[in-house]
Structure formats: structure tokens, C-alpha cells
Protein backbone atom coordinates (compact mmCIF):
# COMPACT_ATOMS: atom_id res chain seq x y z
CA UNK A 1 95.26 85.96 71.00
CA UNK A 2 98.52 87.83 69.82
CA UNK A 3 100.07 86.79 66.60
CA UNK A 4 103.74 85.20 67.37
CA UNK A 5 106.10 87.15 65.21
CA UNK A 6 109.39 85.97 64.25
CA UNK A 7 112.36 88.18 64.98
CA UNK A 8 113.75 89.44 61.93
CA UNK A 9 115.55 91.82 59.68
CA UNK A 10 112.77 93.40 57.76
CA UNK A 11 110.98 93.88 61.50
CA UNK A 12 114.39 95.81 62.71
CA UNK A 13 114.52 98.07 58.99
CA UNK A 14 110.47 98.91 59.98
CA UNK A 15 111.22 100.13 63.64
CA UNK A 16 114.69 101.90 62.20
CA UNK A 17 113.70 103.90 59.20
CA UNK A 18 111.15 105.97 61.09
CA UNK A 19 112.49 109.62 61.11
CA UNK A 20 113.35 111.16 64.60
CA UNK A 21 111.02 112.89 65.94
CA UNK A 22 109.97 115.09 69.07
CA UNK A 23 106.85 113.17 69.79
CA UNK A 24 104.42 114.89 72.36
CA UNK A 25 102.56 113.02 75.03
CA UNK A 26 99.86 114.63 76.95
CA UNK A 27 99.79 114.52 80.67
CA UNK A 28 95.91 115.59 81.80
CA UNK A 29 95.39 115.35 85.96
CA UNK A 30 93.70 117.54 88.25
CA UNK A 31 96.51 119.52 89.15
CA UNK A 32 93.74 121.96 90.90
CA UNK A 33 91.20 120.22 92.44
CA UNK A 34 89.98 117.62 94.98
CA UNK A 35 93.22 115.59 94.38
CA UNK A 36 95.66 118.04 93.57
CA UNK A 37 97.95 116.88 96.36
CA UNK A 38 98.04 113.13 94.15
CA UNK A 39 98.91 114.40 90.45
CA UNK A 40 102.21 116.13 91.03
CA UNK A 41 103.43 112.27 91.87
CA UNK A 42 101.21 110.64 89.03
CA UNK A 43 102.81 112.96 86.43
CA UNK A 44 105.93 112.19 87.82
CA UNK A 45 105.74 108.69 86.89
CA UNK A 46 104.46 109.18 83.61
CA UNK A 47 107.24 112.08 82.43
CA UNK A 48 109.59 109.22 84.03
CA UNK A 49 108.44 106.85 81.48
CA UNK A 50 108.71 108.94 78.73
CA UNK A 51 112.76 110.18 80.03
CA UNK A 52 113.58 106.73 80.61
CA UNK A 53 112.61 105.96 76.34
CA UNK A 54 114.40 109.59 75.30
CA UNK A 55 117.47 108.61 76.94
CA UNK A 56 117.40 105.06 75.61
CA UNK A 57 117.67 106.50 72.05
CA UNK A 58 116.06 103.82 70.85
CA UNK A 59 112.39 104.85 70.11
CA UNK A 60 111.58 105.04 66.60
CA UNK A 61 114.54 105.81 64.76
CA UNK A 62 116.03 107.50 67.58
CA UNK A 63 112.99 109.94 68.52
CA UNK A 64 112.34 111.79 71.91
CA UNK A 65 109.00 112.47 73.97
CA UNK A 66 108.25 115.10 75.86
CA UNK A 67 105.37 115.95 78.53
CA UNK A 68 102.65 118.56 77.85
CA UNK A 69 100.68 118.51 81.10
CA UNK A 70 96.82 119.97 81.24
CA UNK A 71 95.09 120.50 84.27
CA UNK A 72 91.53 118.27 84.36
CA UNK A 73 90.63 119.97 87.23
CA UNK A 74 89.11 116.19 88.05
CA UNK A 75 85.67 117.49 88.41
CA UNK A 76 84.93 120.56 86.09
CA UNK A 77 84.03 118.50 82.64
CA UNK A 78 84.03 121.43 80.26
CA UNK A 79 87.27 122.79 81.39
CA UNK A 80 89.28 118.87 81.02
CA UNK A 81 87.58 119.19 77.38
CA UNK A 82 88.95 122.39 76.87
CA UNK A 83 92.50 121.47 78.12
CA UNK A 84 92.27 118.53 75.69
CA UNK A 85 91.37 119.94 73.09
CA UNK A 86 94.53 122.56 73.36
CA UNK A 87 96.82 119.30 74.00
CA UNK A 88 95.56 118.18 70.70
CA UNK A 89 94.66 121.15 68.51
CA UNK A 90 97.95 123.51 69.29
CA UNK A 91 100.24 121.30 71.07
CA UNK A 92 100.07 118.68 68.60
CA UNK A 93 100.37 115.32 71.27
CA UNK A 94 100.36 111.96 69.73
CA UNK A 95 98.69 110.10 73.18
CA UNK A 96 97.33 111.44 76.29
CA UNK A 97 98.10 109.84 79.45
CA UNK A 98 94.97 110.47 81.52
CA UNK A 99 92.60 111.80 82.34
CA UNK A 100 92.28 111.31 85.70
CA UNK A 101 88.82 111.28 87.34
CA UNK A 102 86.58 109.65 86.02
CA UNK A 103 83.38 112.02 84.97
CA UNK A 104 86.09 114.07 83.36
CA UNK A 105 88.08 111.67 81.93
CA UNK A 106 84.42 110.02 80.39
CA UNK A 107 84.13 113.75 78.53
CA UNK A 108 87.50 113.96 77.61
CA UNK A 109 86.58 110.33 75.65
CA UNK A 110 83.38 111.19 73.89
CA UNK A 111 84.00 114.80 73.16
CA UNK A 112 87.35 115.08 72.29
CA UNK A 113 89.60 111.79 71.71
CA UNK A 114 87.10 109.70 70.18
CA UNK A 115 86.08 112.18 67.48
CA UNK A 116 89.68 113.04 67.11
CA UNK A 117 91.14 109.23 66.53
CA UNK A 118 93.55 110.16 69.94
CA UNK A 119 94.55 107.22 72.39
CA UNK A 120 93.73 107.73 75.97
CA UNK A 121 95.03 105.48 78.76
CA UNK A 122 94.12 106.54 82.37
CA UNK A 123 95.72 105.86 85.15
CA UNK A 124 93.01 106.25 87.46
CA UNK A 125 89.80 106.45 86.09
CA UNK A 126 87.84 103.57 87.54
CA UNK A 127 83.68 103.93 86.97
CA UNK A 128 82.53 101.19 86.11
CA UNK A 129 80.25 103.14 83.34
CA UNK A 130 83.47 103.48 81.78
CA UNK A 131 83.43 99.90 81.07
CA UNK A 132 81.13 100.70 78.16
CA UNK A 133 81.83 103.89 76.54
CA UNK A 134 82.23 103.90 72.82
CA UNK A 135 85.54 103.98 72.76
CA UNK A 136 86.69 102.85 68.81
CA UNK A 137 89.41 100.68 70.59
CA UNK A 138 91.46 103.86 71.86
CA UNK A 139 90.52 104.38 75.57
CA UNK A 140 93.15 102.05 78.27
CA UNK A 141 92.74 101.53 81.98
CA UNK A 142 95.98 100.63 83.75
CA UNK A 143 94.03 101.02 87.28
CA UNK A 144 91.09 98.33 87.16
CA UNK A 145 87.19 99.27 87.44
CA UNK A 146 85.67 100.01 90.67
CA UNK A 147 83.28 97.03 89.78
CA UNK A 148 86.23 95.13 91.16
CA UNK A 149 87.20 97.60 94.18
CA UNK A 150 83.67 96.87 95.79
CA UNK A 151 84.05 93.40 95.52
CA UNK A 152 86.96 93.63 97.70
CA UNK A 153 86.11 96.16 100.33
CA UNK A 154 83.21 94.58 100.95
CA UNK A 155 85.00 91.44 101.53
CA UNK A 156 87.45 93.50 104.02
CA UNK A 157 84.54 94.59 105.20
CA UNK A 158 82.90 91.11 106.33
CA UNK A 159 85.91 89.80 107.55
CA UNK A 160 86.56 92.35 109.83
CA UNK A 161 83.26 91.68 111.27
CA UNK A 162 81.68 94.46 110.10
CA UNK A 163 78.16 93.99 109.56
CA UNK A 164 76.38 97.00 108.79
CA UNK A 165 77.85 100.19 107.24
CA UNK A 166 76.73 103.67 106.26
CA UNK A 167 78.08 104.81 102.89
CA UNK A 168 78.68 108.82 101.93
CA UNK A 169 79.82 109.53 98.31
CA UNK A 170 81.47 112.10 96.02
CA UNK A 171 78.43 113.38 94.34
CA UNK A 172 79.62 112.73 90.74
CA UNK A 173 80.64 109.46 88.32
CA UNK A 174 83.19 108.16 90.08
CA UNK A 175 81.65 108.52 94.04
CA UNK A 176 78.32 106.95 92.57
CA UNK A 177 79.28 104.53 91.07
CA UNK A 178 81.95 103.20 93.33
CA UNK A 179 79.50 103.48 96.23
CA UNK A 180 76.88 101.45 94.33
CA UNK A 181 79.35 98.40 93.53
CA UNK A 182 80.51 98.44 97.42
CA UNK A 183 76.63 98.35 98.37
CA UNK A 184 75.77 95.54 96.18
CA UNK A 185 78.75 93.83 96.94
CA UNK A 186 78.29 94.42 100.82
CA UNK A 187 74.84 93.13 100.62
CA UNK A 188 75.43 90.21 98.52
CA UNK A 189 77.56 89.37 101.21
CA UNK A 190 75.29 89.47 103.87
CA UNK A 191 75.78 93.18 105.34
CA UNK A 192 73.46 95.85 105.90
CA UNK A 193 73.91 98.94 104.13
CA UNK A 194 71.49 101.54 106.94
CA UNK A 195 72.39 104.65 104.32
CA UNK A 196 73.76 105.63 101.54
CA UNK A 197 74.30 109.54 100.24
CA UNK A 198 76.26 112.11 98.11
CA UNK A 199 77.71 114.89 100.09
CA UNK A 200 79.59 118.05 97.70
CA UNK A 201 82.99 118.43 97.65
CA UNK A 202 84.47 122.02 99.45
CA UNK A 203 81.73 122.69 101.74
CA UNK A 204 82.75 124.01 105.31
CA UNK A 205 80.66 122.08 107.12
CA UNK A 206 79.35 118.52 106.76
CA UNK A 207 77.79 118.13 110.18
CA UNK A 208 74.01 117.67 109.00
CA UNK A 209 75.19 115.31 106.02
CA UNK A 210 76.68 113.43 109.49
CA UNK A 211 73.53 113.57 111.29
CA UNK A 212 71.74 112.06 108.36
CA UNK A 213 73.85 108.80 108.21
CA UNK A 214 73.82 108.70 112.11
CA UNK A 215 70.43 108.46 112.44
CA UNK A 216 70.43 105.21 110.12
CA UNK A 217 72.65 103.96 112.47
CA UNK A 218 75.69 101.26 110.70
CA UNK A 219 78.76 100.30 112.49
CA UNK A 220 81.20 101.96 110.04
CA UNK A 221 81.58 104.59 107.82
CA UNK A 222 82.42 103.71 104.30
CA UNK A 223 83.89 107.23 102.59
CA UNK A 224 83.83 107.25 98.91
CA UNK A 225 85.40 110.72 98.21
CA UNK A 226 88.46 112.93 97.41
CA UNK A 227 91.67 113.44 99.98
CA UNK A 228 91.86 117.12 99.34
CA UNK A 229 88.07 117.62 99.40
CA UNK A 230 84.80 116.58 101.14
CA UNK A 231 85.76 113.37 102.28
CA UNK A 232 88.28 114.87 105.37
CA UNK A 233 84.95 116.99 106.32
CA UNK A 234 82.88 113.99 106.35
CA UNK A 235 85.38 112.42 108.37
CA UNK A 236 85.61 115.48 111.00
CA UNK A 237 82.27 115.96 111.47
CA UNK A 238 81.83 112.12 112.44
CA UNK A 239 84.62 112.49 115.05
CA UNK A 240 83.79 115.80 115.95
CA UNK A 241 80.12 114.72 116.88
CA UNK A 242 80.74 111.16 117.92
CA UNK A 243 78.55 109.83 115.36
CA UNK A 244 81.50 107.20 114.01
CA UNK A 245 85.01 106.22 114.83
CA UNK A 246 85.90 103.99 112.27
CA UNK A 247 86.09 104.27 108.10
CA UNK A 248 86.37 102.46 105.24
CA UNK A 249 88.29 104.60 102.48
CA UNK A 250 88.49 103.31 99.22
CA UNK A 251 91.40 104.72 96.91
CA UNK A 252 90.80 108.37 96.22
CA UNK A 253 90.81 108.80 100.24
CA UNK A 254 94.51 107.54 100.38
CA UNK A 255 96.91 110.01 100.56
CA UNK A 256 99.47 111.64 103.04
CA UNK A 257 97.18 114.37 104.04
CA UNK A 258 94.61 111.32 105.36
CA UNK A 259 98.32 111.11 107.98
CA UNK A 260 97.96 114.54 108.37
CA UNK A 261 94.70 115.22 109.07
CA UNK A 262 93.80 112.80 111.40
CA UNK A 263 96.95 110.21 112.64
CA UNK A 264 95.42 108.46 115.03
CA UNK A 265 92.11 109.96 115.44
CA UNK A 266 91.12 107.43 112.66
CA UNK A 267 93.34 104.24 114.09
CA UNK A 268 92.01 100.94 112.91
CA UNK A 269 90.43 102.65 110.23
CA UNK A 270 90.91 100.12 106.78
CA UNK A 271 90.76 100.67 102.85
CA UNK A 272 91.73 99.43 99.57
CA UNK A 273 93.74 100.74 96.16
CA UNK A 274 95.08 99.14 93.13
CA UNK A 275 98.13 97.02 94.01
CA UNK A 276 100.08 93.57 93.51
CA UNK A 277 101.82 91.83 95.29
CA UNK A 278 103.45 90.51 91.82
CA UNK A 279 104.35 94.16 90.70
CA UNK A 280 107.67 95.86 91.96
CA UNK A 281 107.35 99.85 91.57
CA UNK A 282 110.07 100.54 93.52
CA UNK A 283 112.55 101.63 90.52
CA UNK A 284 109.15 104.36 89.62
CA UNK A 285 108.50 105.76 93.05
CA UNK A 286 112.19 106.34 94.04
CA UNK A 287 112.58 108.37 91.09
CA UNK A 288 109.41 110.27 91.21
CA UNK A 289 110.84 110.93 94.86
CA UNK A 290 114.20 111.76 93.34
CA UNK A 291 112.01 114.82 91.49
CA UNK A 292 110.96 115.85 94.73
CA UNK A 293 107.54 114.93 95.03
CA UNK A 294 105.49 113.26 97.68
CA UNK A 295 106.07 109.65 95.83
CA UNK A 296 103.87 107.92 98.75
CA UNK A 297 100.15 108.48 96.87
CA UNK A 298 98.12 106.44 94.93
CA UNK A 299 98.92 105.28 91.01
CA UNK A 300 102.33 106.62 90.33
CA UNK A 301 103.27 102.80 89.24
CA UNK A 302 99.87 103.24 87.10
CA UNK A 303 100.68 106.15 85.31
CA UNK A 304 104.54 105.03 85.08
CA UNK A 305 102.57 102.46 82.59
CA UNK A 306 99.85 104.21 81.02
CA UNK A 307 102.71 106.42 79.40
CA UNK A 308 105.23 103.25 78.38
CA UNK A 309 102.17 101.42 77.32
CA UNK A 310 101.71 104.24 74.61
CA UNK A 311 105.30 104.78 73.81
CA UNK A 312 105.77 100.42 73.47
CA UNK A 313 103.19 100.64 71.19
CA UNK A 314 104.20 103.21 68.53
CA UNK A 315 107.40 100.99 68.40
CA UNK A 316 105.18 97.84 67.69
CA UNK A 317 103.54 100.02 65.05
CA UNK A 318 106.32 101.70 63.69
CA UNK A 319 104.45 104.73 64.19
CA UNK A 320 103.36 107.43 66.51
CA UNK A 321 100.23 107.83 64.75
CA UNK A 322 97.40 106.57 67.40
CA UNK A 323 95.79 105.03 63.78
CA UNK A 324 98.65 102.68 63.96
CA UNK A 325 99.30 101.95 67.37
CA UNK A 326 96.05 102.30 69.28
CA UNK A 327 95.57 98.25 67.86
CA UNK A 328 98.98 97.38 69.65
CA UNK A 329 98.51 98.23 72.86
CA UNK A 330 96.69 95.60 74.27
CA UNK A 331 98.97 93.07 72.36
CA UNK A 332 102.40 94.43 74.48
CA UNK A 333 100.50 94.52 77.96
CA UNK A 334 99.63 90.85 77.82
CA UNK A 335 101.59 87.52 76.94
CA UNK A 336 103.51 86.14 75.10
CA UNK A 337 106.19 87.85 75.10
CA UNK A 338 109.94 88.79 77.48
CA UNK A 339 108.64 90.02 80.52
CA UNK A 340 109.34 93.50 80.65
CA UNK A 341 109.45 95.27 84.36
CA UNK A 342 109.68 99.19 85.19
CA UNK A 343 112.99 100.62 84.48
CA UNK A 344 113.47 98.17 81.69
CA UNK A 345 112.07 100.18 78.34
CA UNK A 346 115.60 99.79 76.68
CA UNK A 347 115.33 96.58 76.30
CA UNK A 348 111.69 96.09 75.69
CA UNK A 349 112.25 98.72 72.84
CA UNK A 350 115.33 97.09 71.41
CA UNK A 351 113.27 93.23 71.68
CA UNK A 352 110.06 95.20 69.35
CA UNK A 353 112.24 97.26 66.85
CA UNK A 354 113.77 93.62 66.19
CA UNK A 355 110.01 92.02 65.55
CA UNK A 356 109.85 90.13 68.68
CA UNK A 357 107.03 90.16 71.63
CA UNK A 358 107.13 91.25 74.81
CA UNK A 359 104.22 90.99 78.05
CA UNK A 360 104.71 94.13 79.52
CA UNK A 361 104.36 93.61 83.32
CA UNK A 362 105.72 97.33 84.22
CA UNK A 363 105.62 99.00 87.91
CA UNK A 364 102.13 97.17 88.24
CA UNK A 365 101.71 93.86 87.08
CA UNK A 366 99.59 94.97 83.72
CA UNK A 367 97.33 92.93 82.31
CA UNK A 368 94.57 94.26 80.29
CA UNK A 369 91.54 92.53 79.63
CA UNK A 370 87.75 93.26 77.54
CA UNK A 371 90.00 95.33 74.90
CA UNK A 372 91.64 97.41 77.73
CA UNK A 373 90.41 97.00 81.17
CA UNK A 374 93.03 96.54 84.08
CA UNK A 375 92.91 92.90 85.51
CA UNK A 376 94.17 94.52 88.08
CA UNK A 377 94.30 93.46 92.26
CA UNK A 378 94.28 94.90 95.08
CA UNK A 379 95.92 97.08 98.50
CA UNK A 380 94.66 96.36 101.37
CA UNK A 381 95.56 99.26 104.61
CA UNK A 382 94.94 99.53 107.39
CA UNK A 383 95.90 102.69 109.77
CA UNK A 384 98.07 101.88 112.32
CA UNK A 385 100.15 104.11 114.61
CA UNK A 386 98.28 107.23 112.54
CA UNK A 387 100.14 105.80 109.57
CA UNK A 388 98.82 104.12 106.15
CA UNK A 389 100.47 100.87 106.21
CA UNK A 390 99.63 97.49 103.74
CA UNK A 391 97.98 94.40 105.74
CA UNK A 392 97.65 92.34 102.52
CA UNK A 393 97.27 92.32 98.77
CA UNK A 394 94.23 90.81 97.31
């Protein structure tokens, strides 16, 4: 339960007599990778954030943030250590908004920020494993665990009248994992999962990975993989050889190039990301599209957060030191507090450096629970006219 704190004078001097500074934040995604096409947008949200508090003037005694982005890779473990451990060692960063995947973003954790006292908050990391990692209360999730994501494809699933399904899956943490919550979720529910199996990412052909989950039989595919990677080739070589016309694509399939690819080779086709129907991240995705990126991807609104969440914080603390703010950040997410929506950390600034509370809601209704998982709901899309377009929120 937050502490209410009483708006007052000596709460204003705390926030004030901090010395300007040039505060760092890094900004770790796969800019090469299986989801390289995403991260341009998600960065955008996040460097957004942290414009939106420089211009305000108002952070810590009139401080500024800047970006330092690192490239994750999203799959290559050693080389997201090695990127974070340059963000922290020469670039000096006070909070790192990512990483993004979540086997990189689980190494990132244990080998770098954990034994270096540095806050992580990920946008998009959603393994479940990462539920409980030893974090010392400094690793955030504003996109919520995949736990949750099977629940409710498999309940897209039955209601569609789906009732048996073949599952192929990223062969790492996050494909794994998110394919083994949808099975137990689908079966709980009374489907029948005929197959389930890991195909690599960049091969050239996926036909006998196909054949495989064919044979089994299942009267949908369920793809738990990458836009940019093996996930398209698993969907080709289905069409290609007749062995399914219809997918289930949970959220690291939905992307623009899923348009491009296919249209409406893959009409009817359904899936599910993080999204509320409470949140409004309109005010974030027009100005990542202002920037000139493809603003229509997944967690944009999520990153948008991750980065204000860390910025909010140090103002709580009076500090950017991730000793003295890490302990804050689940106490601005949640109530009490003003409600504080995207495009409005000004005023959420000016309301802490005062000593009063705020419930950050942001571009994605945040709410953080189990000391810093997303609550989090979800997108439901369907594809329609070759397009990605929302049926419901759940």
C-alpha cells in the first residue's frame, strides 16, 4: 500500500535542490534481428518520453535525459550483455529501458543489472520465467507475462470454434514458454493440442517443419514466433503446401510486414497483443509517426512508459540514482494518486516535486502488480481485408 504524503514545502525544496544534470537512459532493442522492423517505433516512444520531461524543465532541478540506444540483437545473449555492459560501464546511463526479448533481456538481468544495482523496465519481455528471476526489486514489466497471453488466445481460440490446434514456436525463452501457457490453457479449456514444436529462426525453408505438424493433423495453426524471422516461413510453407489456412499469431507475429507478406492469403486469420481499451496512446504513436517511423507495431505505448516510469521515479526519489528510485517505481504506476495520461509528464512532475501522489496510467493503462508485473489486458485482431484490424479488447 503507498504511503499518502502530504503536499508540502520541504517535499518541493527536496525535488528542487537537485543539481541539473544530463541524465542518460539506455534504450536496448533488437535493432538487428528477428524484430528489427518493431524497435525503430519502440525507441521512438521511449526517446519521446524522455523529450517530453527535457522540455518540461522540470525534472530534478531542471535536468535533461538523453537516449543511448544498444542493439540486443533479441536473440544473441552474449552480445545484449555486452551492449549493456557498455551502456553502463562507458556511457554512464542511470536506467535502461529494455531489453526487449525475453532470453536476452533475462541475461541482461542476472549478468549485468542485477550485479550492477541498474533498473531495468522492459517493454516487451513477457516469459513467464521472468516472473521469478532474482531481481533485488529493479527489473519492471510494462507489457504483462505471457502466462496471461495464453489464457486469452486460448479463449479466442474456443470461441471461435476452434477445437484442435497445432502449435510451432521460436526455439528460445520467449517461443517456449509462450507456447506452453497457450497449450495448457487450450487444453484446460477443452481443445486438443495434435503438436507442438520449435522451428529456428532464418532458415530458407520450413516445409518439413510443415509436414511434421500436418501429419498431427489440428484445425489451426497457432505461430509463436518473430515477424521478421521464422514465423513468415512457417506461415508460407503451410500455404504453399496446403497443409493450413488459418493462424493464430500471438504478439511478436504482429507487425506491418504480417500486411505485407501475406494480405489476404491469411484472411480470417486472429491473434492477440497487450492492449486496453482504458488506455489512450494516441498522443505516443502520432508522435513516434511524426519521427517518421512505422508507428503501427506492437508496444510503442509500452515503451512510451517503461521510460516515464523511470524518469517519475527519480523525481519521487529526488534522485537519479537507481538506489533511490528503483523502490518508487511501483508506488507512481499504481493508486492513489492524480491520474496521469501520456503527454502529461509536466504535470505529473510538477504534482511529485511538490510531495504529492500520482497513479500513473500513461499510453497503456499501467498497473503493476507482484513488485512489477504488468496487470496488463489484452488486443484482440483479427485480419480482415489483408489488414490487422482490433475485434475486441479483453
Amino acid at each position: 500500500m503507498k504511503k499518502l504524503l502530504m503536499a508540502s514545502a520541504a517535499g518541493a525544496l527536496l525535488a528542487g535542490a537537485a543539481s541539473a544534470e544530463d541524465i542518460k537512459l539506455g534504450v536496448i532493442l533488437g535493432f538487428t534481428g528477428p524484430i528489427e522492423s518493431l524497435t525503430p517505433a519502440m525507441a521512438a516512444g521511449a526517446e519521446i518520453a524522455m523529450e517530453e520531461v527535457s522540455k518540461s524543465g522540470k525534472l530534478l532541478g531542471g535536468s535533461t535525459v538523453s537516449a543511448v540506444r544498444a542493439d540486443s540483437t533479441c536473440v544473441d545473449s552474449a552480445a545484449a550483455t555486452a551492449a549493456a555492459e557498455r551502456l553502463i560501464t562507458s556511457d554512464g546511463v542511470k536506467g535502461i529501458m529494455g531489453a526487449d526479448c525475453s532470453g536476452v533481456t533475462g541475461a541482461v538481468l542476472a549478468n549485468v543489472a542485477v550485479p550492477n544495482g541498474m533498473v531495468m523496465i522492459s517493454p516487451s519481455a513477457t516469459s513467464p520465467a521472468l516472473s521469478d528471476a532474482s531481481d533485488n526489486g529493479l527489473f519492471f514489466r510494462t507489457a504483462p507475462s505471457d502466462a496471461r497471453q495464453g489464457q486469452v488466445l486460448a479463449n479466442v481460440l474456443i470461441e471461435k470454434g476452434f477445437q484442435s490446434a497445432a502449435i510451432t514456436y521460436t526455439n528460445n525463452d520467449y517461443g517456449k514458454g509462450l507456447a506452453d501457457s497457450i497449450e495448457a490453457a487450450f487444453k484446460a479449456a477443452g481443445g486438443e493440442v495434435t503438436a507442438s514444436s520449435a522451428h529456428e529462426d532464418g532458415k530458407a525453408d520450413y516445409s518439413a517443419e510443415v509436414a511434421a505438424l500436418a501429419s498431427a493433423g489440428g484445425d489451426i495453426l497457432i505461430v509463436a514466433g518473430y515477424v521478421d524471422q521464422g514465423g513468415p516461413g512457417m506461415i508460407r510453407a503451410a500455404l504453399d503446401t496446403g497443409a493450413f489456412d488459418m493462424f493464430a499469431l500471438p504478439d511478436g507475429m504482429i507487425g506491418t510486414g504480417l500486411e505485407t507478406t501475406f494480405g489476404d492469403e491469411i484472411e480470417g486469420s486472429i491473434g492477440t497483443l497487450p492492449g486496453s481499451e482504458a488506455a489512450d496512446p494516441s498522443v505516443v504513436l502520432e508522435a513516434a509517426a511524426a519521427t517518421g517511423v512505422d508507428a503501427s507495431g506492437p508496444y510503442i505505448g509500452e515503451s512510451y512508459d517503461a521510460a516515464a516510469l523511470i524518469m517519475l521515479a527519480m523525481q519521487a526519489a529526488g534522485s537519479s540514482d537507481p538506489a533511490a528510485y528503483s523502490a518508487k517505481i511501483q508506488d507512481i504506476a499504481n493508486a492513489p494518486g492524480e491520474p496521469i495520461a501520456a503527454g502529461e509528464l509536466d504535470k505529473a512532475l510538477e504534482i511529485l516535486a511538490a510531495g504529492g501522489e500520482i497513479d500513473y496510467v500513461g499510453a497503456t493503462a499501467v498497473e503493476l502488480i507482484n513488485g512489477g508485473e504488468a496487470a496488463g489486458g489484452y488486443r484482440e485482431i483479427v485480419i480482415e481485408g489483408g489488414k490487422i484490424t482490433t475485434a475486441q479488447y479483453r
